[in-house]
PDB file of N, CA and C in Angstrom:
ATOM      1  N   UNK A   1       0.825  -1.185   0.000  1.00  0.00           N
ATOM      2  CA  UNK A   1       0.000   0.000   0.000  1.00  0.00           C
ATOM      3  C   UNK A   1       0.876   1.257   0.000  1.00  0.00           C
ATOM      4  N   UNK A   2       1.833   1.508   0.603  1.00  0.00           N
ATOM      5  CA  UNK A   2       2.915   2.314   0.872  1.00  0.00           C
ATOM      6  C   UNK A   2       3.466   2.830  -0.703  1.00  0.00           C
ATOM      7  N   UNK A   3       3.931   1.380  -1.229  1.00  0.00           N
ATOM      8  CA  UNK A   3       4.393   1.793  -2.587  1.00  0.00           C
ATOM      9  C   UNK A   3       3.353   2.933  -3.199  1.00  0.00           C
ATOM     10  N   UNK A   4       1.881   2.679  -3.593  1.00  0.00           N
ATOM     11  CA  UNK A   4       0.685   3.046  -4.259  1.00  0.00           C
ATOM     12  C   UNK A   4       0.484   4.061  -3.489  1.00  0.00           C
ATOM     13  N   UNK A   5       0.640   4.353  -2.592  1.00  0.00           N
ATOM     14  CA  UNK A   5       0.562   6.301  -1.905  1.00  0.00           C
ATOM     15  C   UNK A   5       2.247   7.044  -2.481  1.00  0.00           C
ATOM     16  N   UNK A   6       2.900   6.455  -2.684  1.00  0.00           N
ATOM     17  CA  UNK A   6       4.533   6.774  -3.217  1.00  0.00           C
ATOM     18  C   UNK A   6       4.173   7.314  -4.144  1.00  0.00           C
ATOM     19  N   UNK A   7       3.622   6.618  -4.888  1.00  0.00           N
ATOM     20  CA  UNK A   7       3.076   6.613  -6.496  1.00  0.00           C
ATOM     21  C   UNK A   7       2.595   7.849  -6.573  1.00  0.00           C
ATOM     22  N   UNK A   8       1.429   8.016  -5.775  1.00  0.00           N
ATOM     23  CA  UNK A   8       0.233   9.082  -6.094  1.00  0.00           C
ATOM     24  C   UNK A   8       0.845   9.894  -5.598  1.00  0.00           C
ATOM     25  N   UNK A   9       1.804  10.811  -4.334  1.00  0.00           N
ATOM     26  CA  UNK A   9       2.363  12.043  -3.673  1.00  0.00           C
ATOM     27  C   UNK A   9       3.418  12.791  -4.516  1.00  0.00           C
ATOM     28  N   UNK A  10       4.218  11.561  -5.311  1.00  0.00           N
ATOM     29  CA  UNK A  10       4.974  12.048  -5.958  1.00  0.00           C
ATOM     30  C   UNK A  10       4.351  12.502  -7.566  1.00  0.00           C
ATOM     31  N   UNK A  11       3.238  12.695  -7.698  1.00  0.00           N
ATOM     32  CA  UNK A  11       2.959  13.836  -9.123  1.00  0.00           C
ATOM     33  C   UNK A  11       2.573  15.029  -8.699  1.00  0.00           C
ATOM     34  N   UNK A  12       2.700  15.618  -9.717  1.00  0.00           N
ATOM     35  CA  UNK A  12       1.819  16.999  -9.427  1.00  0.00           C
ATOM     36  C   UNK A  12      -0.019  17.456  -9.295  1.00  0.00           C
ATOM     37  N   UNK A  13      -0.585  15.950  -9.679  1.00  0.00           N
ATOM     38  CA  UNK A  13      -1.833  16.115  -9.908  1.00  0.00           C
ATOM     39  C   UNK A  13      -2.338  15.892  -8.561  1.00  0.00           C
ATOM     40  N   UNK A  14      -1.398  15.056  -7.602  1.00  0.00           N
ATOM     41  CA  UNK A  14      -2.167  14.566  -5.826  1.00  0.00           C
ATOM     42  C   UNK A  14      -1.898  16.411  -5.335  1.00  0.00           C
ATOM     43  N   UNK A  15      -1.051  16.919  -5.413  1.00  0.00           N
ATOM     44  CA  UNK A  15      -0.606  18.095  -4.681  1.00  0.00           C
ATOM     45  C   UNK A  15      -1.761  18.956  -5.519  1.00  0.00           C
ATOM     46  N   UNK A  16      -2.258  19.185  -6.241  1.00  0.00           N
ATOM     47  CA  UNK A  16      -2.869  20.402  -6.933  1.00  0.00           C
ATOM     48  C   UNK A  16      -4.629  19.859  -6.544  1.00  0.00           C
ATOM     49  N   UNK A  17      -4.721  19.165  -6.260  1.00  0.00           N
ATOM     50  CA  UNK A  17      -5.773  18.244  -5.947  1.00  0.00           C
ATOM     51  C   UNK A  17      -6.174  18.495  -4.423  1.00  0.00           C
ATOM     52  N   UNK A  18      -4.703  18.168  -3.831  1.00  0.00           N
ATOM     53  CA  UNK A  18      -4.947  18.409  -2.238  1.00  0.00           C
ATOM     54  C   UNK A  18      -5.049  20.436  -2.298  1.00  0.00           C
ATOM     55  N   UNK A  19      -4.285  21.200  -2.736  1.00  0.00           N
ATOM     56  CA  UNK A  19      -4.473  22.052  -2.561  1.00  0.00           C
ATOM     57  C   UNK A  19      -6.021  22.753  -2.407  1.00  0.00           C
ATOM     58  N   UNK A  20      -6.132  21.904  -3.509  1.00  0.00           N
ATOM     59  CA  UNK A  20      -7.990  22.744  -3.722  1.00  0.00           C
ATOM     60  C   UNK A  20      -8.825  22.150  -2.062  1.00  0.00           C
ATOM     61  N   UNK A  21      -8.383  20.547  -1.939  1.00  0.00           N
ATOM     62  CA  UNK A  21      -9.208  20.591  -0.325  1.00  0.00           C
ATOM     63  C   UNK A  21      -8.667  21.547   0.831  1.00  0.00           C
ATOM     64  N   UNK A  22      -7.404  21.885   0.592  1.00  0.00           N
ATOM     65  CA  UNK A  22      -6.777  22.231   2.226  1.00  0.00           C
ATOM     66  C   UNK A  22      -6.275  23.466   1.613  1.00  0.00           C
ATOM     67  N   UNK A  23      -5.928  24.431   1.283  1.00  0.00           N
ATOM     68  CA  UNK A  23      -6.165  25.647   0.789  1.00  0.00           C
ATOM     69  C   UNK A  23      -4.753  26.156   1.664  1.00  0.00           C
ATOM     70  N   UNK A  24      -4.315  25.958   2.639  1.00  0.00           N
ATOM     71  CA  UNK A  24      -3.395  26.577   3.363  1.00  0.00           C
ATOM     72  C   UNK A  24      -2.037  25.945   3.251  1.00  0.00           C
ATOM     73  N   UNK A  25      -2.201  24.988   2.615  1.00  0.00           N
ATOM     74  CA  UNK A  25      -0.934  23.807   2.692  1.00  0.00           C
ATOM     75  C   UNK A  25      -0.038  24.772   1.661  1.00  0.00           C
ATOM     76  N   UNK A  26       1.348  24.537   1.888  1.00  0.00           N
ATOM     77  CA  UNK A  26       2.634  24.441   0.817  1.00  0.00           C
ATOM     78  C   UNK A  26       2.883  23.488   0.294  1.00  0.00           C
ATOM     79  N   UNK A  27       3.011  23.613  -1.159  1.00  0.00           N
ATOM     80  CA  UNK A  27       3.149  22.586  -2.216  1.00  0.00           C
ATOM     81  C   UNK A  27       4.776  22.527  -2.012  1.00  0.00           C
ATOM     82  N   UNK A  28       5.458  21.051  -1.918  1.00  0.00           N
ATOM     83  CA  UNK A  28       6.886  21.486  -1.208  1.00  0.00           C
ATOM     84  C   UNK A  28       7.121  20.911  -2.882  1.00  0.00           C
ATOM     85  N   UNK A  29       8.060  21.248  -3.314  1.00  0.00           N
ATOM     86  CA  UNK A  29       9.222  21.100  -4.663  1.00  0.00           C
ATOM     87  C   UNK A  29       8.764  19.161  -4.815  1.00  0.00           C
ATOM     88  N   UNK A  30       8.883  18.638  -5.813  1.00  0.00           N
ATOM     89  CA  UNK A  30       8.664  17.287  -5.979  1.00  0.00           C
ATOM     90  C   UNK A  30      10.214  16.733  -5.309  1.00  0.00           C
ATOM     91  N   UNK A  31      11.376  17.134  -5.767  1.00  0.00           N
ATOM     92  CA  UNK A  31      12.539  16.831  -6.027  1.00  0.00           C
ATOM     93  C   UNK A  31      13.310  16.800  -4.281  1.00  0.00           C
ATOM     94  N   UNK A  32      12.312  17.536  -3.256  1.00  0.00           N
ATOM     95  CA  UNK A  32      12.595  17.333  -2.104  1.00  0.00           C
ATOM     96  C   UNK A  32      11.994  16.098  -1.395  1.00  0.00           C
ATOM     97  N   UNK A  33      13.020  15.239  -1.643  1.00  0.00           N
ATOM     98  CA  UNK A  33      12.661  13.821  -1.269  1.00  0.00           C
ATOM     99  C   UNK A  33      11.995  13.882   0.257  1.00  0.00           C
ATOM    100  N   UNK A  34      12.659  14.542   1.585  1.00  0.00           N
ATOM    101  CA  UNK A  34      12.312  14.323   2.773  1.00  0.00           C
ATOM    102  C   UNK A  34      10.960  15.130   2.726  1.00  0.00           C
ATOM    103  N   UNK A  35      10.378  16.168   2.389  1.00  0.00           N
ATOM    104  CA  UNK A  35       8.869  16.524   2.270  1.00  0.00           C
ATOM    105  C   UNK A  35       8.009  15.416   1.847  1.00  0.00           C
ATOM    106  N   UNK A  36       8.597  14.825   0.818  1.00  0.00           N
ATOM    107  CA  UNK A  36       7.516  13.614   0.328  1.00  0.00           C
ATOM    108  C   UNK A  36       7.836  12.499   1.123  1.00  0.00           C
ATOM    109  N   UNK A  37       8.558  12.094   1.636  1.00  0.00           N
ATOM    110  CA  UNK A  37       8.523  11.201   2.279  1.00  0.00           C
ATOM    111  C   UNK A  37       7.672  11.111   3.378  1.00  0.00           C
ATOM    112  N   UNK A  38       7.867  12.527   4.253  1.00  0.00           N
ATOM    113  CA  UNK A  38       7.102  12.604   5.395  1.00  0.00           C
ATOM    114  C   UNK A  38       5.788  12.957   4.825  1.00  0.00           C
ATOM    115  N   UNK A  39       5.532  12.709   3.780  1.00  0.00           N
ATOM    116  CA  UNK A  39       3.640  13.283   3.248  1.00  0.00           C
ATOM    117  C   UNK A  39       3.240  11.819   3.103  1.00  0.00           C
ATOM    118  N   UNK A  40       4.648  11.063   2.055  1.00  0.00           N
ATOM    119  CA  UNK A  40       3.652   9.398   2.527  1.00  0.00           C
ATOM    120  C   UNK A  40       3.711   8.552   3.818  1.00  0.00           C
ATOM    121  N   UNK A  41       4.683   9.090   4.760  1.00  0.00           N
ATOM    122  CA  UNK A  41       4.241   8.546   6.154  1.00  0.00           C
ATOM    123  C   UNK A  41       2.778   8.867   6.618  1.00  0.00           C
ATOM    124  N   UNK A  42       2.578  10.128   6.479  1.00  0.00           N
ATOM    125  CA  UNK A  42       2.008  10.857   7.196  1.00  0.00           C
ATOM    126  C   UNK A  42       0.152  10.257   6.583  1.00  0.00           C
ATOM    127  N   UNK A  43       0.802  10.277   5.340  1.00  0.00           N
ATOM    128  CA  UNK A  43      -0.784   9.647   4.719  1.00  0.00           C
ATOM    129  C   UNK A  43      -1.023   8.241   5.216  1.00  0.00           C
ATOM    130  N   UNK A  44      -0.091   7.625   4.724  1.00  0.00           N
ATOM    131  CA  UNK A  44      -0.177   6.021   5.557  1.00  0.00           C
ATOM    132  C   UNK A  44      -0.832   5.590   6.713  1.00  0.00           C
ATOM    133  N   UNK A  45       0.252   6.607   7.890  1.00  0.00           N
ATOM    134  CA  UNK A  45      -0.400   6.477   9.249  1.00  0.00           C
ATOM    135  C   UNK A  45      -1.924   6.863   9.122  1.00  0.00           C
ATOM    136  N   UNK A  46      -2.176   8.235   8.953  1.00  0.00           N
ATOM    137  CA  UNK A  46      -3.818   7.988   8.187  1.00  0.00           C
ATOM    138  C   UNK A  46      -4.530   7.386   8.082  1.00  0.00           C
ATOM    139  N   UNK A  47      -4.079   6.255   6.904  1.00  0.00           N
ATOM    140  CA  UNK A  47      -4.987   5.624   6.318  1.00  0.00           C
ATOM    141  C   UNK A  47      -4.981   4.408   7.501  1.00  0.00           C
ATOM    142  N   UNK A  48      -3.973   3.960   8.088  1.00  0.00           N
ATOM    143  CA  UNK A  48      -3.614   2.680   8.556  1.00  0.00           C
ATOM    144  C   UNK A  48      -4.664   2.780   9.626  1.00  0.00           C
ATOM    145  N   UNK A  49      -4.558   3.975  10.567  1.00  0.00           N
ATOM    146  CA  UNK A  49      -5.039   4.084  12.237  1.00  0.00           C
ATOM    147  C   UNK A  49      -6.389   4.206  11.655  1.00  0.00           C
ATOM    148  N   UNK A  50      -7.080   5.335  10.868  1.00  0.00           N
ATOM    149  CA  UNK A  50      -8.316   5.124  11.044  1.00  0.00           C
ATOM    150  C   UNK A  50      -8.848   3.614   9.940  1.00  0.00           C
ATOM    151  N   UNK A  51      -9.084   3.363   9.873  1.00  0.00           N
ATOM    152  CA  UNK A  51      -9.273   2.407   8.772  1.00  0.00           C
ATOM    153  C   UNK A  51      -9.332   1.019   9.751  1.00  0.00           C
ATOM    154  N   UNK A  52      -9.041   0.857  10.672  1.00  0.00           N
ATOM    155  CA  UNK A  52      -9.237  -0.281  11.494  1.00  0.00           C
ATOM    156  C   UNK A  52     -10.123   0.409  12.775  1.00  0.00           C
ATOM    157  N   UNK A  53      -9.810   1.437  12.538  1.00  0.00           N
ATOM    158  CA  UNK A  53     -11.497   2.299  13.446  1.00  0.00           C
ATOM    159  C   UNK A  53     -12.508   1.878  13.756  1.00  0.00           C
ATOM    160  N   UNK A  54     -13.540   1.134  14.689  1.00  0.00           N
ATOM    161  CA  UNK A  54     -14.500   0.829  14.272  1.00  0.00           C
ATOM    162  C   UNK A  54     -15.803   2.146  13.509  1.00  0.00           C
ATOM    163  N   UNK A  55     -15.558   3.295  13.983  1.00  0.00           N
ATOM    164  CA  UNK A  55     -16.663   3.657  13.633  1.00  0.00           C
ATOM    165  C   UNK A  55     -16.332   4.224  12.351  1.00  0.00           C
ATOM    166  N   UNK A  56     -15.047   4.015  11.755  1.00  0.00           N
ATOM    167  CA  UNK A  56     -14.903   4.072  10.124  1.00  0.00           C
ATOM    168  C   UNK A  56     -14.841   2.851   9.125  1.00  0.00           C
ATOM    169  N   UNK A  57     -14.780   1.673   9.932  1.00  0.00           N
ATOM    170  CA  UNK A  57     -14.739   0.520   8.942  1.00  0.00           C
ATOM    171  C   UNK A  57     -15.735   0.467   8.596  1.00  0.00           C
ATOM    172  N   UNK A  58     -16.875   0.936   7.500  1.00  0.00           N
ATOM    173  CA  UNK A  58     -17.761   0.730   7.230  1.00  0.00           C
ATOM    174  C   UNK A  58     -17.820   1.470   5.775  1.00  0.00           C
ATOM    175  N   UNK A  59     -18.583   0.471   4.675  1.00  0.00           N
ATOM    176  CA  UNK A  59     -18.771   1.464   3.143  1.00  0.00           C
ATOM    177  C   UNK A  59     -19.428   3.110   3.674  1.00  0.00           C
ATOM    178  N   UNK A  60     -20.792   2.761   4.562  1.00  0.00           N
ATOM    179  CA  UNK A  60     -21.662   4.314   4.618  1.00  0.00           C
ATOM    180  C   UNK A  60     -20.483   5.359   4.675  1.00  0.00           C
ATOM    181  N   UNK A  61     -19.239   5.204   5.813  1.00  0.00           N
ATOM    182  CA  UNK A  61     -18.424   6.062   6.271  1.00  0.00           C
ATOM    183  C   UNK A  61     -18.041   6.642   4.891  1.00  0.00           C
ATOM    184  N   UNK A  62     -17.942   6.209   4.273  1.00  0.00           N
ATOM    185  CA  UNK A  62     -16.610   6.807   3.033  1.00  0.00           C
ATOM    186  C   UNK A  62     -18.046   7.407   1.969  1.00  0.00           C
ATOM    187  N   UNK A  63     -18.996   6.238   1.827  1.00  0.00           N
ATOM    188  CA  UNK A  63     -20.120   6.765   1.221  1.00  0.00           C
ATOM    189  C   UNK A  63     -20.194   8.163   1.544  1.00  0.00           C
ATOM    190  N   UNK A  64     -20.225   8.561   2.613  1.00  0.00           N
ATOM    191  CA  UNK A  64     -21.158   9.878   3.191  1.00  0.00           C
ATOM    192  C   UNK A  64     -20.136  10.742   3.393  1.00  0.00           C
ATOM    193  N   UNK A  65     -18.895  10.493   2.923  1.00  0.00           N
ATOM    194  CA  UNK A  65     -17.651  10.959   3.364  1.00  0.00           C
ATOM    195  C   UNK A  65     -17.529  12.682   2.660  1.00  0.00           C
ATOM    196  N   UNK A  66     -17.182  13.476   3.682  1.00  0.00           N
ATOM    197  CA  UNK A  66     -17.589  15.113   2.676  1.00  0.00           C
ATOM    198  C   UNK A  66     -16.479  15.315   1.916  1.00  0.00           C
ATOM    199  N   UNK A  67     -15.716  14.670   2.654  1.00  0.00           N
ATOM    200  CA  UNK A  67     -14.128  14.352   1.521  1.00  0.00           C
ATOM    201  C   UNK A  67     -14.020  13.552   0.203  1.00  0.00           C
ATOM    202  N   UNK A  68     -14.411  11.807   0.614  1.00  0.00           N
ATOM    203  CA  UNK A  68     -14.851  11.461  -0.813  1.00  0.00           C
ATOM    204  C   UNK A  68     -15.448  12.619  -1.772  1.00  0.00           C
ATOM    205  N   UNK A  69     -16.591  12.982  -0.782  1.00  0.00           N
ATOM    206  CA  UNK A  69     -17.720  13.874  -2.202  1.00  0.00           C
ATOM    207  C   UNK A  69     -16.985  15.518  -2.929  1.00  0.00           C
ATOM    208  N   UNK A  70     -16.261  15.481  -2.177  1.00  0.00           N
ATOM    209  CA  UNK A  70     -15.042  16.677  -2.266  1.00  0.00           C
ATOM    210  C   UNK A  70     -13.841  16.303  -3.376  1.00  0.00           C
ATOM    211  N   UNK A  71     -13.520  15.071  -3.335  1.00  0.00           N
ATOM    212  CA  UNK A  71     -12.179  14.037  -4.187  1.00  0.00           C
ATOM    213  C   UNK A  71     -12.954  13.990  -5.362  1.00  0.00           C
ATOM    214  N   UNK A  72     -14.200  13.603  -5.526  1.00  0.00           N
ATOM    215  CA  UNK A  72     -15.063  13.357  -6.659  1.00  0.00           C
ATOM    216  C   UNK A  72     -15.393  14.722  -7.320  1.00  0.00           C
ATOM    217  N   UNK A  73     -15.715  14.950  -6.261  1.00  0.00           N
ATOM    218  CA  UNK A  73     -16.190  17.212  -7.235  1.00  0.00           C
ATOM    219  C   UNK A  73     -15.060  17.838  -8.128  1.00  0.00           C
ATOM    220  N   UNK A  74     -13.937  17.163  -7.629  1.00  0.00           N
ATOM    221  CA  UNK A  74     -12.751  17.856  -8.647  1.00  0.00           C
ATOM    222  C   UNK A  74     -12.935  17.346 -10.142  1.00  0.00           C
ATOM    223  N   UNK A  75     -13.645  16.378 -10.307  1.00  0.00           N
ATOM    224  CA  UNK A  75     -13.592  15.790 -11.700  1.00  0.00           C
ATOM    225  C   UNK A  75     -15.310  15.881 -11.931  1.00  0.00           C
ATOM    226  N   UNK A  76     -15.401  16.639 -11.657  1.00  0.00           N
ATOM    227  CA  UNK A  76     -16.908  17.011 -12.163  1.00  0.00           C
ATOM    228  C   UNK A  76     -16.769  18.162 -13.710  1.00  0.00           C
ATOM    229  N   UNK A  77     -15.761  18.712 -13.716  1.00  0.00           N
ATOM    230  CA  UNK A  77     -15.558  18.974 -14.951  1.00  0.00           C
ATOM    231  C   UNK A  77     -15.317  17.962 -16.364  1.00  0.00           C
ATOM    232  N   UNK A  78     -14.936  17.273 -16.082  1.00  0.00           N
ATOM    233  CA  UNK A  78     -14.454  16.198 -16.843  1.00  0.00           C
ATOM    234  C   UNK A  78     -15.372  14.722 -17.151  1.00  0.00           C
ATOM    235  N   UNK A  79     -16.505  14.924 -15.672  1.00  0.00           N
ATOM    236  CA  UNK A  79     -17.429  13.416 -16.424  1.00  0.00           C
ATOM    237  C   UNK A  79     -18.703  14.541 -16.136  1.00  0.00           C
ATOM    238  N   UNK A  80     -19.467  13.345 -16.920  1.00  0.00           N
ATOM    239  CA  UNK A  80     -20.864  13.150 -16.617  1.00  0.00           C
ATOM    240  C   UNK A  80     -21.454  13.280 -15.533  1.00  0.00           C
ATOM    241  N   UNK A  81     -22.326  14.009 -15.208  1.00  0.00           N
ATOM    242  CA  UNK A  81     -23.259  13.760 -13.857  1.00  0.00           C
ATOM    243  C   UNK A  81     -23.580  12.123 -13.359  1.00  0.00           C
ATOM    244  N   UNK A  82     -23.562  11.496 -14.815  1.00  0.00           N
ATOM    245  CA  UNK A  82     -24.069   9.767 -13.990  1.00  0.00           C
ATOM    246  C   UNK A  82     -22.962   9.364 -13.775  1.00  0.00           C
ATOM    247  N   UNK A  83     -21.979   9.662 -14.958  1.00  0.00           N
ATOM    248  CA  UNK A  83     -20.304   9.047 -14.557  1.00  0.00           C
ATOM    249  C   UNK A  83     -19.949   9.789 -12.865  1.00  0.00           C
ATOM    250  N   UNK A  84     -20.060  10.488 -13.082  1.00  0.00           N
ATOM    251  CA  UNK A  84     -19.901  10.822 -10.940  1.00  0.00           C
ATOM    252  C   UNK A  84     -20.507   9.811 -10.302  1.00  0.00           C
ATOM    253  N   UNK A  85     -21.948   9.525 -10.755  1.00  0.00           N
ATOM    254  CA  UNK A  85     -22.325   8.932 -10.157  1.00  0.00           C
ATOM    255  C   UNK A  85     -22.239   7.449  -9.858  1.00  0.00           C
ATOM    256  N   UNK A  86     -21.480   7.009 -11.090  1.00  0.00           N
ATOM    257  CA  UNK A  86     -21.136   5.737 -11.528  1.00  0.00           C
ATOM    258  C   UNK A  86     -20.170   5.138 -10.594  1.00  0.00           C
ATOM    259  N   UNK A  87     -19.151   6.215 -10.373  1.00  0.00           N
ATOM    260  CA  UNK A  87     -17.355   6.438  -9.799  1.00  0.00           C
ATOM    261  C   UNK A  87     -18.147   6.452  -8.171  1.00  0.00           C
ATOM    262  N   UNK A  88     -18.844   7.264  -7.842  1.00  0.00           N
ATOM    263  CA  UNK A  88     -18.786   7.303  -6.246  1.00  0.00           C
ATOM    264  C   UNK A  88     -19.736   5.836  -5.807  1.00  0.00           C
ATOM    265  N   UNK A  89     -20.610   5.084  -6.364  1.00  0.00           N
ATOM    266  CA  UNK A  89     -21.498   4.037  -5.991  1.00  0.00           C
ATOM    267  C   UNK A  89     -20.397   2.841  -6.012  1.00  0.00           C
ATOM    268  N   UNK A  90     -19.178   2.938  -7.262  1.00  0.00           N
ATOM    269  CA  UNK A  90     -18.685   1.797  -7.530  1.00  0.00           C
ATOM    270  C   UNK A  90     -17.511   2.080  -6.371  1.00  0.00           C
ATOM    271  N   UNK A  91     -16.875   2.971  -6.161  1.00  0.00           N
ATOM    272  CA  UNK A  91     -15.655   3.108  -5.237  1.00  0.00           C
ATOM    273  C   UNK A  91     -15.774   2.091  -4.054  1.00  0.00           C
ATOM    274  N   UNK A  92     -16.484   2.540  -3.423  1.00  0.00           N
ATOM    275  CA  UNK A  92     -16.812   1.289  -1.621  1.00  0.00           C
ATOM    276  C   UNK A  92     -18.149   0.994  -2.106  1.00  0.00           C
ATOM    277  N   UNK A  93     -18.557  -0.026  -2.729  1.00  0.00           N
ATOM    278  CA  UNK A  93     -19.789  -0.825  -2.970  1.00  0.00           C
ATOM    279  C   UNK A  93     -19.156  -1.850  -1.904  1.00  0.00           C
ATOM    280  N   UNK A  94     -20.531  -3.086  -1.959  1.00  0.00           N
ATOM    281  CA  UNK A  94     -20.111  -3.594  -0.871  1.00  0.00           C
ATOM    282  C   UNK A  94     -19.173  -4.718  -1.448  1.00  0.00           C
ATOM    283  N   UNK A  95     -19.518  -4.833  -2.709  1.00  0.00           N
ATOM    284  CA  UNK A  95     -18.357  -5.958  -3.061  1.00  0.00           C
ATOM    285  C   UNK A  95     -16.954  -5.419  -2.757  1.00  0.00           C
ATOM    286  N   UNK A  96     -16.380  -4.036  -2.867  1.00  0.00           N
ATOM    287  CA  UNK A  96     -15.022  -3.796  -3.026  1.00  0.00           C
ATOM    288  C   UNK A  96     -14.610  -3.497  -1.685  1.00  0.00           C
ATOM    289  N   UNK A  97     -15.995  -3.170  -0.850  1.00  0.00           N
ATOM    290  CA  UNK A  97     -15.566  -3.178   0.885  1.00  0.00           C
ATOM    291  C   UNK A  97     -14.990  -4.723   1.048  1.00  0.00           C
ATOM    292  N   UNK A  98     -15.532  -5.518   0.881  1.00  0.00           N
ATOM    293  CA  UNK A  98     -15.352  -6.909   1.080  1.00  0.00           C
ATOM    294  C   UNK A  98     -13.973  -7.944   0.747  1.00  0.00           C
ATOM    295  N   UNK A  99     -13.316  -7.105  -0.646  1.00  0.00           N
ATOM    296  CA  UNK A  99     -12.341  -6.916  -0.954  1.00  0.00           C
ATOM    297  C   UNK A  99     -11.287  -6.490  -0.366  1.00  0.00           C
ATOM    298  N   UNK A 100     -11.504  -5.344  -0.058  1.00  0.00           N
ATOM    299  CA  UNK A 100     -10.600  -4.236   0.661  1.00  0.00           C
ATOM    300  C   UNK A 100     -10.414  -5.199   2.015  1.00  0.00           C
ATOM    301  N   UNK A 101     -11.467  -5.362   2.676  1.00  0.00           N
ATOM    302  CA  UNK A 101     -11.302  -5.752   4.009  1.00  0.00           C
ATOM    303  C   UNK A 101     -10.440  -7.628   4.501  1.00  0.00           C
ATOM    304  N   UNK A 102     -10.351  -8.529   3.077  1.00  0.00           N
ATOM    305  CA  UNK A 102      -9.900  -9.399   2.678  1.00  0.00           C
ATOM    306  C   UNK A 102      -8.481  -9.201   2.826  1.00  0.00           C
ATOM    307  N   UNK A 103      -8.110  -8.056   1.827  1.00  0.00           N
ATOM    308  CA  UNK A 103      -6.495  -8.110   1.343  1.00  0.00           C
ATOM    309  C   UNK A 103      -6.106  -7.068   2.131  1.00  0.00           C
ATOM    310  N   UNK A 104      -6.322  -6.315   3.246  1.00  0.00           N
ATOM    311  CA  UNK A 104      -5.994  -5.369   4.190  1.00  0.00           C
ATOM    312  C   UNK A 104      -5.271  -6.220   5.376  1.00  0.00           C
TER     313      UNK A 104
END
Protein backbone atom coordinates (compact mmCIF):
# COMPACT_ATOMS: atom_id res chain seq x y z
CA UNK A 1 0.00 0.00 0.00
CA UNK A 2 2.91 2.31 0.87
CA UNK A 3 4.39 1.79 -2.59
CA UNK A 4 0.69 3.05 -4.26
CA UNK A 5 0.56 6.30 -1.90
CA UNK A 6 4.53 6.77 -3.22
CA UNK A 7 3.08 6.61 -6.50
CA UNK A 8 0.23 9.08 -6.09
CA UNK A 9 2.36 12.04 -3.67
CA UNK A 10 4.97 12.05 -5.96
CA UNK A 11 2.96 13.84 -9.12
CA UNK A 12 1.82 17.00 -9.43
CA UNK A 13 -1.83 16.11 -9.91
CA UNK A 14 -2.17 14.57 -5.83
CA UNK A 15 -0.61 18.09 -4.68
CA UNK A 16 -2.87 20.40 -6.93
CA UNK A 17 -5.77 18.24 -5.95
CA UNK A 18 -4.95 18.41 -2.24
CA UNK A 19 -4.47 22.05 -2.56
CA UNK A 20 -7.99 22.74 -3.72
CA UNK A 21 -9.21 20.59 -0.33
CA UNK A 22 -6.78 22.23 2.23
CA UNK A 23 -6.17 25.65 0.79
CA UNK A 24 -3.39 26.58 3.36
CA UNK A 25 -0.93 23.81 2.69
CA UNK A 26 2.63 24.44 0.82
CA UNK A 27 3.15 22.59 -2.22
CA UNK A 28 6.89 21.49 -1.21
CA UNK A 29 9.22 21.10 -4.66
CA UNK A 30 8.66 17.29 -5.98
CA UNK A 31 12.54 16.83 -6.03
CA UNK A 32 12.60 17.33 -2.10
CA UNK A 33 12.66 13.82 -1.27
CA UNK A 34 12.31 14.32 2.77
CA UNK A 35 8.87 16.52 2.27
CA UNK A 36 7.52 13.61 0.33
CA UNK A 37 8.52 11.20 2.28
CA UNK A 38 7.10 12.60 5.39
CA UNK A 39 3.64 13.28 3.25
CA UNK A 40 3.65 9.40 2.53
CA UNK A 41 4.24 8.55 6.15
CA UNK A 42 2.01 10.86 7.20
CA UNK A 43 -0.78 9.65 4.72
CA UNK A 44 -0.18 6.02 5.56
CA UNK A 45 -0.40 6.48 9.25
CA UNK A 46 -3.82 7.99 8.19
CA UNK A 47 -4.99 5.62 6.32
CA UNK A 48 -3.61 2.68 8.56
CA UNK A 49 -5.04 4.08 12.24
CA UNK A 50 -8.32 5.12 11.04
CA UNK A 51 -9.27 2.41 8.77
CA UNK A 52 -9.24 -0.28 11.49
CA UNK A 53 -11.50 2.30 13.45
CA UNK A 54 -14.50 0.83 14.27
CA UNK A 55 -16.66 3.66 13.63
CA UNK A 56 -14.90 4.07 10.12
CA UNK A 57 -14.74 0.52 8.94
CA UNK A 58 -17.76 0.73 7.23
CA UNK A 59 -18.77 1.46 3.14
CA UNK A 60 -21.66 4.31 4.62
CA UNK A 61 -18.42 6.06 6.27
CA UNK A 62 -16.61 6.81 3.03
CA UNK A 63 -20.12 6.77 1.22
CA UNK A 64 -21.16 9.88 3.19
CA UNK A 65 -17.65 10.96 3.36
CA UNK A 66 -17.59 15.11 2.68
CA UNK A 67 -14.13 14.35 1.52
CA UNK A 68 -14.85 11.46 -0.81
CA UNK A 69 -17.72 13.87 -2.20
CA UNK A 70 -15.04 16.68 -2.27
CA UNK A 71 -12.18 14.04 -4.19
CA UNK A 72 -15.06 13.36 -6.66
CA UNK A 73 -16.19 17.21 -7.24
CA UNK A 74 -12.75 17.86 -8.65
CA UNK A 75 -13.59 15.79 -11.70
CA UNK A 76 -16.91 17.01 -12.16
CA UNK A 77 -15.56 18.97 -14.95
CA UNK A 78 -14.45 16.20 -16.84
CA UNK A 79 -17.43 13.42 -16.42
CA UNK A 80 -20.86 13.15 -16.62
CA UNK A 81 -23.26 13.76 -13.86
CA UNK A 82 -24.07 9.77 -13.99
CA UNK A 83 -20.30 9.05 -14.56
CA UNK A 84 -19.90 10.82 -10.94
CA UNK A 85 -22.32 8.93 -10.16
CA UNK A 86 -21.14 5.74 -11.53
CA UNK A 87 -17.36 6.44 -9.80
CA UNK A 88 -18.79 7.30 -6.25
CA UNK A 89 -21.50 4.04 -5.99
CA UNK A 90 -18.68 1.80 -7.53
CA UNK A 91 -15.65 3.11 -5.24
CA UNK A 92 -16.81 1.29 -1.62
CA UNK A 93 -19.79 -0.83 -2.97
CA UNK A 94 -20.11 -3.59 -0.87
CA UNK A 95 -18.36 -5.96 -3.06
CA UNK A 96 -15.02 -3.80 -3.03
CA UNK A 97 -15.57 -3.18 0.88
CA UNK A 98 -15.35 -6.91 1.08
CA UNK A 99 -12.34 -6.92 -0.95
CA UNK A 100 -10.60 -4.24 0.66
CA UNK A 101 -11.30 -5.75 4.01
CA UNK A 102 -9.90 -9.40 2.68
CA UNK A 103 -6.50 -8.11 1.34
CA UNK A 104 -5.99 -5.37 4.19
Amino acid sequence: MKQTIKSCVETKTYWKNKKKLFKNIIIPELEDKRAISDEINQYNRSITSNIRNEKYDTPDFFNNSKYLNEMIDLYSDELTKEQLKILKNNIFSSQYWNWYTEVR
